[in-house]
PDB file of N, CA and C in Angstrom:
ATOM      1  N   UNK A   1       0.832  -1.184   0.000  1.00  0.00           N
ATOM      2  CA  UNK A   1       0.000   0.000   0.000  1.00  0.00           C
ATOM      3  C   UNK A   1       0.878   1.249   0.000  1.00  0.00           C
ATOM      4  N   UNK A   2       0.591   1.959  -1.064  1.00  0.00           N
ATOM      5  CA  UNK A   2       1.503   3.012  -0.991  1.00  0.00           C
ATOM      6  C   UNK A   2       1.183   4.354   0.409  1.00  0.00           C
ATOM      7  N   UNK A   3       1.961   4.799   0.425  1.00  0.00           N
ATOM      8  CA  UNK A   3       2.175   5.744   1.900  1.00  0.00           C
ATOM      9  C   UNK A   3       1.736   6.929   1.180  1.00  0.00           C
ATOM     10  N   UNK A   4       0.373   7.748   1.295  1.00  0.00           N
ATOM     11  CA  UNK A   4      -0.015   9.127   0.676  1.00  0.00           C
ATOM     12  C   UNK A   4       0.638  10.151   1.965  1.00  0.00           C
ATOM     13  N   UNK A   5       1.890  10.973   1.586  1.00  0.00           N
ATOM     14  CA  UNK A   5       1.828  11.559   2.694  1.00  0.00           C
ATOM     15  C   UNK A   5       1.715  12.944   1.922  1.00  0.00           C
ATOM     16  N   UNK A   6       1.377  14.394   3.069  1.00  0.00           N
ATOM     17  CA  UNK A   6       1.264  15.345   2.056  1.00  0.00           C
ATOM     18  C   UNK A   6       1.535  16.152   1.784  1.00  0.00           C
ATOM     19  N   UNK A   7       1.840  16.380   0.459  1.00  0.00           N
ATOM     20  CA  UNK A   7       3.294  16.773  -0.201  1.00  0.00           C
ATOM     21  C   UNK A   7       3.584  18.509   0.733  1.00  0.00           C
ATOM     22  N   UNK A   8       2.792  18.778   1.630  1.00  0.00           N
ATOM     23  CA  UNK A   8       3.321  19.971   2.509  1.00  0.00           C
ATOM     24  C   UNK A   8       3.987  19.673   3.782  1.00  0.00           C
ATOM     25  N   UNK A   9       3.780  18.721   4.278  1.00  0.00           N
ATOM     26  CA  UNK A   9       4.480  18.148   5.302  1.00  0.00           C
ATOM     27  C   UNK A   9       6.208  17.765   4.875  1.00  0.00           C
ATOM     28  N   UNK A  10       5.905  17.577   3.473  1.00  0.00           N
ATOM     29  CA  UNK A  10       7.587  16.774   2.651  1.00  0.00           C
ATOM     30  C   UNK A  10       7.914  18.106   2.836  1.00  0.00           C
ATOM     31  N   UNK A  11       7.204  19.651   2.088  1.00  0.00           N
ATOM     32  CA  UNK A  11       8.268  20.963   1.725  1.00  0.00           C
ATOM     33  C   UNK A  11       8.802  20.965   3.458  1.00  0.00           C
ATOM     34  N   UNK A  12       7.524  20.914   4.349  1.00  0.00           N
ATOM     35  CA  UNK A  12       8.142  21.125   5.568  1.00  0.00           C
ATOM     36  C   UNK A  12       9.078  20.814   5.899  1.00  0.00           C
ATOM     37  N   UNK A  13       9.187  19.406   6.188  1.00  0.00           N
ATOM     38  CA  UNK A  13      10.712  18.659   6.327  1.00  0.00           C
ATOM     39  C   UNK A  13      11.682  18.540   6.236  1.00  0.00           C
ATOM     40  N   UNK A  14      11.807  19.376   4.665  1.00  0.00           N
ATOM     41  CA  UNK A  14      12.940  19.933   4.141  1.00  0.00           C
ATOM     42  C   UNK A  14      13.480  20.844   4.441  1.00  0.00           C
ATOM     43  N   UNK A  15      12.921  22.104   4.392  1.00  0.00           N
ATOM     44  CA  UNK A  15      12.697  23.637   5.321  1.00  0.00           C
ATOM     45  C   UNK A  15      13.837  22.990   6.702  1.00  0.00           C
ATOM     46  N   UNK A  16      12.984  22.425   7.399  1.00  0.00           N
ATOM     47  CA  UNK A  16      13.677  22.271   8.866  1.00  0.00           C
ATOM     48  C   UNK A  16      15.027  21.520   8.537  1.00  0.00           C
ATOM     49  N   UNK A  17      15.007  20.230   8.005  1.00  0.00           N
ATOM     50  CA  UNK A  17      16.361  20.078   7.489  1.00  0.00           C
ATOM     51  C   UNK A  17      17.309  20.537   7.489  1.00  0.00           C
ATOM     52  N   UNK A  18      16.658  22.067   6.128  1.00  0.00           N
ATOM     53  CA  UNK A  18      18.140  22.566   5.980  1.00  0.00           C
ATOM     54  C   UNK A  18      18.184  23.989   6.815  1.00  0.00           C
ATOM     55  N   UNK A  19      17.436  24.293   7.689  1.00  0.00           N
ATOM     56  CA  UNK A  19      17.399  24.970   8.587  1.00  0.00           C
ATOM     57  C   UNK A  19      18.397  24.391  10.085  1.00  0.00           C
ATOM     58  N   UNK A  20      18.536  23.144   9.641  1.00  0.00           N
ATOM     59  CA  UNK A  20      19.401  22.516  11.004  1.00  0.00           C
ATOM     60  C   UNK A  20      20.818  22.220  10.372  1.00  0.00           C
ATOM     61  N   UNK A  21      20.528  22.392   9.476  1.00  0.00           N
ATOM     62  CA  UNK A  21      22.280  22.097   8.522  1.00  0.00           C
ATOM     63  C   UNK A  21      23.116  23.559   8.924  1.00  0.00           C
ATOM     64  N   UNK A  22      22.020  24.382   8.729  1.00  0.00           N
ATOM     65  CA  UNK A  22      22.701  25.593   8.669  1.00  0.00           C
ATOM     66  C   UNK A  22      23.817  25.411  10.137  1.00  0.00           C
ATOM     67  N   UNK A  23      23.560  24.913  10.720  1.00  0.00           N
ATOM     68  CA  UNK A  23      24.043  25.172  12.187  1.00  0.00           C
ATOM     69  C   UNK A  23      25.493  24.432  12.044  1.00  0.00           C
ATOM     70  N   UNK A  24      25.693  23.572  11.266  1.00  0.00           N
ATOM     71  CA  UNK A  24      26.717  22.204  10.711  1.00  0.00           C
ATOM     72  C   UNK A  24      27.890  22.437   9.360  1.00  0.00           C
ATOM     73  N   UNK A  25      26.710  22.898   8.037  1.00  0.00           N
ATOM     74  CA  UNK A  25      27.549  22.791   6.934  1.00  0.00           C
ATOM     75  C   UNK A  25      28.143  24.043   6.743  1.00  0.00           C
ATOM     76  N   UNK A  26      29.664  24.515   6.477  1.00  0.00           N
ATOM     77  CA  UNK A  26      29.877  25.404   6.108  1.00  0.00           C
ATOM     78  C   UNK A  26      29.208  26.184   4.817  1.00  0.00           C
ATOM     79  N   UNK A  27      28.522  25.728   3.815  1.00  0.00           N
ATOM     80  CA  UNK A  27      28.061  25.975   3.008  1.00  0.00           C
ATOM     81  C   UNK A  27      26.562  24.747   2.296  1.00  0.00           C
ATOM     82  N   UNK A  28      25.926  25.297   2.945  1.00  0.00           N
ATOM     83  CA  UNK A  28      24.769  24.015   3.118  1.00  0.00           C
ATOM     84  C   UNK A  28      23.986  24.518   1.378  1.00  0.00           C
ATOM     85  N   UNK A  29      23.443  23.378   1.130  1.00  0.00           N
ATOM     86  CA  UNK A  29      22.448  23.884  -0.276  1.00  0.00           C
ATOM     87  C   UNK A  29      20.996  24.028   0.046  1.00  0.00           C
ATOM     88  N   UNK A  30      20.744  25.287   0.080  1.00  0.00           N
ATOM     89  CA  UNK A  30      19.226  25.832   0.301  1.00  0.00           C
ATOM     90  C   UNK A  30      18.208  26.208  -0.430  1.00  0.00           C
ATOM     91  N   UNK A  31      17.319  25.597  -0.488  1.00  0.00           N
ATOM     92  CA  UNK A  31      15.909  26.052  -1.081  1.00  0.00           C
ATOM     93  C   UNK A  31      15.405  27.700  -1.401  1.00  0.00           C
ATOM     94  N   UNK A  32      14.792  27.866  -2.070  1.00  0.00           N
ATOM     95  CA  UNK A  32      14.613  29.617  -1.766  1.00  0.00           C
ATOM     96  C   UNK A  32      13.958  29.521  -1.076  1.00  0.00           C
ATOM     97  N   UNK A  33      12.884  28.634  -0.620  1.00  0.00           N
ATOM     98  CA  UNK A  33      11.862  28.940   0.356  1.00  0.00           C
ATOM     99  C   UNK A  33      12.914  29.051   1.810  1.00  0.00           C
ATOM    100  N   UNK A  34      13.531  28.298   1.978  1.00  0.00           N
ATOM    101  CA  UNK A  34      14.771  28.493   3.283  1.00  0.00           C
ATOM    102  C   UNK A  34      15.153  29.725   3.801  1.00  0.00           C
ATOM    103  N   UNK A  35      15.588  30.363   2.199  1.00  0.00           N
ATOM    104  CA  UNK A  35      16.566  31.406   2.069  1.00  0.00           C
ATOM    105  C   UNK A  35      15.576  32.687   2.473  1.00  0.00           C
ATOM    106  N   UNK A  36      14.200  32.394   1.890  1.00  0.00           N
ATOM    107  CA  UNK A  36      13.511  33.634   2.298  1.00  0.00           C
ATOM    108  C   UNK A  36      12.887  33.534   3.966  1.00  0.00           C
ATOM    109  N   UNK A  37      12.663  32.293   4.550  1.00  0.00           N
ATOM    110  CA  UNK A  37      12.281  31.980   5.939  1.00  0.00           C
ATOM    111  C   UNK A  37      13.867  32.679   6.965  1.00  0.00           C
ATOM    112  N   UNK A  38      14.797  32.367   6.378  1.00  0.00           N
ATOM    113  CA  UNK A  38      16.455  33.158   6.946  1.00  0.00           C
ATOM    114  C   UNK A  38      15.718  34.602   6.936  1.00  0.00           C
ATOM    115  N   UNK A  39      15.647  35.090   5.542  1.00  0.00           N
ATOM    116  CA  UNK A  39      15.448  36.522   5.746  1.00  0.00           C
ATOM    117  C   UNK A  39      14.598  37.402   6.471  1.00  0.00           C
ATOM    118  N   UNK A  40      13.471  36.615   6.569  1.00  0.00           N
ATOM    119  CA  UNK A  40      12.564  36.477   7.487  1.00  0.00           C
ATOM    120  C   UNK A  40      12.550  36.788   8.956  1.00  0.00           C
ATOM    121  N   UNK A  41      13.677  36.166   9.531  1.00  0.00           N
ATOM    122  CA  UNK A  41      13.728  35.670  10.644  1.00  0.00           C
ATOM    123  C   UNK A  41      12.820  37.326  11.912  1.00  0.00           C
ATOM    124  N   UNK A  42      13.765  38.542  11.405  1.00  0.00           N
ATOM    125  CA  UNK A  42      13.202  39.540  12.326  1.00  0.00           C
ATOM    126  C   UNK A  42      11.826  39.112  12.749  1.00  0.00           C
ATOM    127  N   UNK A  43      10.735  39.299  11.303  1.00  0.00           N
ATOM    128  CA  UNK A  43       9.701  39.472  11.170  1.00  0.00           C
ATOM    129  C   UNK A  43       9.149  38.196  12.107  1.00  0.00           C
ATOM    130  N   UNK A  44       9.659  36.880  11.557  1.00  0.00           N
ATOM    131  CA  UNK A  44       8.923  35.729  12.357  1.00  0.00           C
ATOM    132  C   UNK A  44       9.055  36.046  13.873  1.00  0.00           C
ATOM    133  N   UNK A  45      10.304  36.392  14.500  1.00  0.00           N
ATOM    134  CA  UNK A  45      10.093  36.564  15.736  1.00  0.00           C
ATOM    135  C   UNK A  45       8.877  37.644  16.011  1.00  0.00           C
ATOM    136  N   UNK A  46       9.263  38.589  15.583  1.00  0.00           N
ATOM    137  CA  UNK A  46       8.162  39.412  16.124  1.00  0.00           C
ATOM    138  C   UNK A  46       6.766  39.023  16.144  1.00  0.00           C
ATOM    139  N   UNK A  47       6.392  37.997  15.242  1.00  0.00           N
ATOM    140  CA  UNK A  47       5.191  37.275  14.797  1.00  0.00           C
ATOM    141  C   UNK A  47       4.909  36.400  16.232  1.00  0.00           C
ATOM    142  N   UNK A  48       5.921  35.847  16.122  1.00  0.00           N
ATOM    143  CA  UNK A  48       5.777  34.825  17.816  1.00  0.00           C
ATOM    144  C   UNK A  48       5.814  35.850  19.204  1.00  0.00           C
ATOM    145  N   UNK A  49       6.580  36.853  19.296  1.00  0.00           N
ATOM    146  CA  UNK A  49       6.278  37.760  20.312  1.00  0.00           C
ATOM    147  C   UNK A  49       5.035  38.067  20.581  1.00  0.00           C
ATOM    148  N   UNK A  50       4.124  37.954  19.672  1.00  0.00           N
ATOM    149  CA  UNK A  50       2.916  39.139  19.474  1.00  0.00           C
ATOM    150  C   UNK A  50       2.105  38.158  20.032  1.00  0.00           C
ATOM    151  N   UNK A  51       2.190  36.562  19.016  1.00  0.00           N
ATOM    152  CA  UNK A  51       0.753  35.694  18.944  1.00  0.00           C
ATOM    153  C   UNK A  51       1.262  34.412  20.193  1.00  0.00           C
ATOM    154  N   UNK A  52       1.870  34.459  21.086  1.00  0.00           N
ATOM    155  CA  UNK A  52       2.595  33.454  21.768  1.00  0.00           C
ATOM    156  C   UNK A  52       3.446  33.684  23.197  1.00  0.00           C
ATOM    157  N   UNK A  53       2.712  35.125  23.387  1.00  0.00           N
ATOM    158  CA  UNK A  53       3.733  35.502  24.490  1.00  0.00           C
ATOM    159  C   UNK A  53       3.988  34.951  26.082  1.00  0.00           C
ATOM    160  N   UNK A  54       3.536  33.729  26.008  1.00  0.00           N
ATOM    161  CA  UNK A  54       3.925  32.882  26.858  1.00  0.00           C
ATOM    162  C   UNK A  54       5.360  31.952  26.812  1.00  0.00           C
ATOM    163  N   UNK A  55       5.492  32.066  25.364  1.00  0.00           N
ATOM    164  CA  UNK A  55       6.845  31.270  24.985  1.00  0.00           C
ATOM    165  C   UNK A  55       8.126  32.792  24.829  1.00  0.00           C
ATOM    166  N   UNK A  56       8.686  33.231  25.284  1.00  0.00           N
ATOM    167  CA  UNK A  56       9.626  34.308  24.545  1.00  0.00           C
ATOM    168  C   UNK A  56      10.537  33.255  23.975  1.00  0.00           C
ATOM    169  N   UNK A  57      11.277  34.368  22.768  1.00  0.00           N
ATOM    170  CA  UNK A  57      11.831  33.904  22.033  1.00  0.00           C
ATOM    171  C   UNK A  57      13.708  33.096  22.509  1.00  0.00           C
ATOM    172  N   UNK A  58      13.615  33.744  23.597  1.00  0.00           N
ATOM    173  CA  UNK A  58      14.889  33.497  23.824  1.00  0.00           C
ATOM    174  C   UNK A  58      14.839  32.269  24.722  1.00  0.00           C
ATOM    175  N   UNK A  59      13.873  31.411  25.248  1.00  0.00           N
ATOM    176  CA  UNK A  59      13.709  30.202  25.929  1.00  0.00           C
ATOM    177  C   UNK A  59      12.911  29.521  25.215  1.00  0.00           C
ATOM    178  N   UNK A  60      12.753  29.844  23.472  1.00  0.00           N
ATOM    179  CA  UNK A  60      12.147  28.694  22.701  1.00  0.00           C
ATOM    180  C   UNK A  60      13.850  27.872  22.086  1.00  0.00           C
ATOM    181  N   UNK A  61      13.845  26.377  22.238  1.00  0.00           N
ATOM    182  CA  UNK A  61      15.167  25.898  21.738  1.00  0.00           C
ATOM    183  C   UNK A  61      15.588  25.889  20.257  1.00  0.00           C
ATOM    184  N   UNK A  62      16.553  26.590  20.352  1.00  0.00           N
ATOM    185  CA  UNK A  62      17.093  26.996  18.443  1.00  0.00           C
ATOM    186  C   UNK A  62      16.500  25.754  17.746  1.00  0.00           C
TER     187      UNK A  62
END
């Protein structure tokens, strides 16, 4: 039986992947979607500050 899994959970996977490489490869190969979630980053925090402020950002684990 083939395994339907769905295909947004796969982009996900990847995302985090190479989001954890970053921490490892001197020169890791990244997705643009990666590259724009990197550029991102200000904005996402502030996103989690706003909608989550029970978690701050600095005691959520990298």
């Amino acid at each position: 039986m083939e395994n339907k899994v769905d295909p947004r959970h796969k982009k996900r996977l990847k995302i985090v992947q190479e989001l954890y490489a970053l921490e490892f490869a001197k020169q890791p190969n990244l997705s643009s979607k990666t590259i724009s979630i990197i550029k991102s980053e200000k904005e996402l925090n502030t996103l989690v500050k706003k909608y989550a402020p029970k978690f701050p950002i600095e005691k959520i684990n990298a």
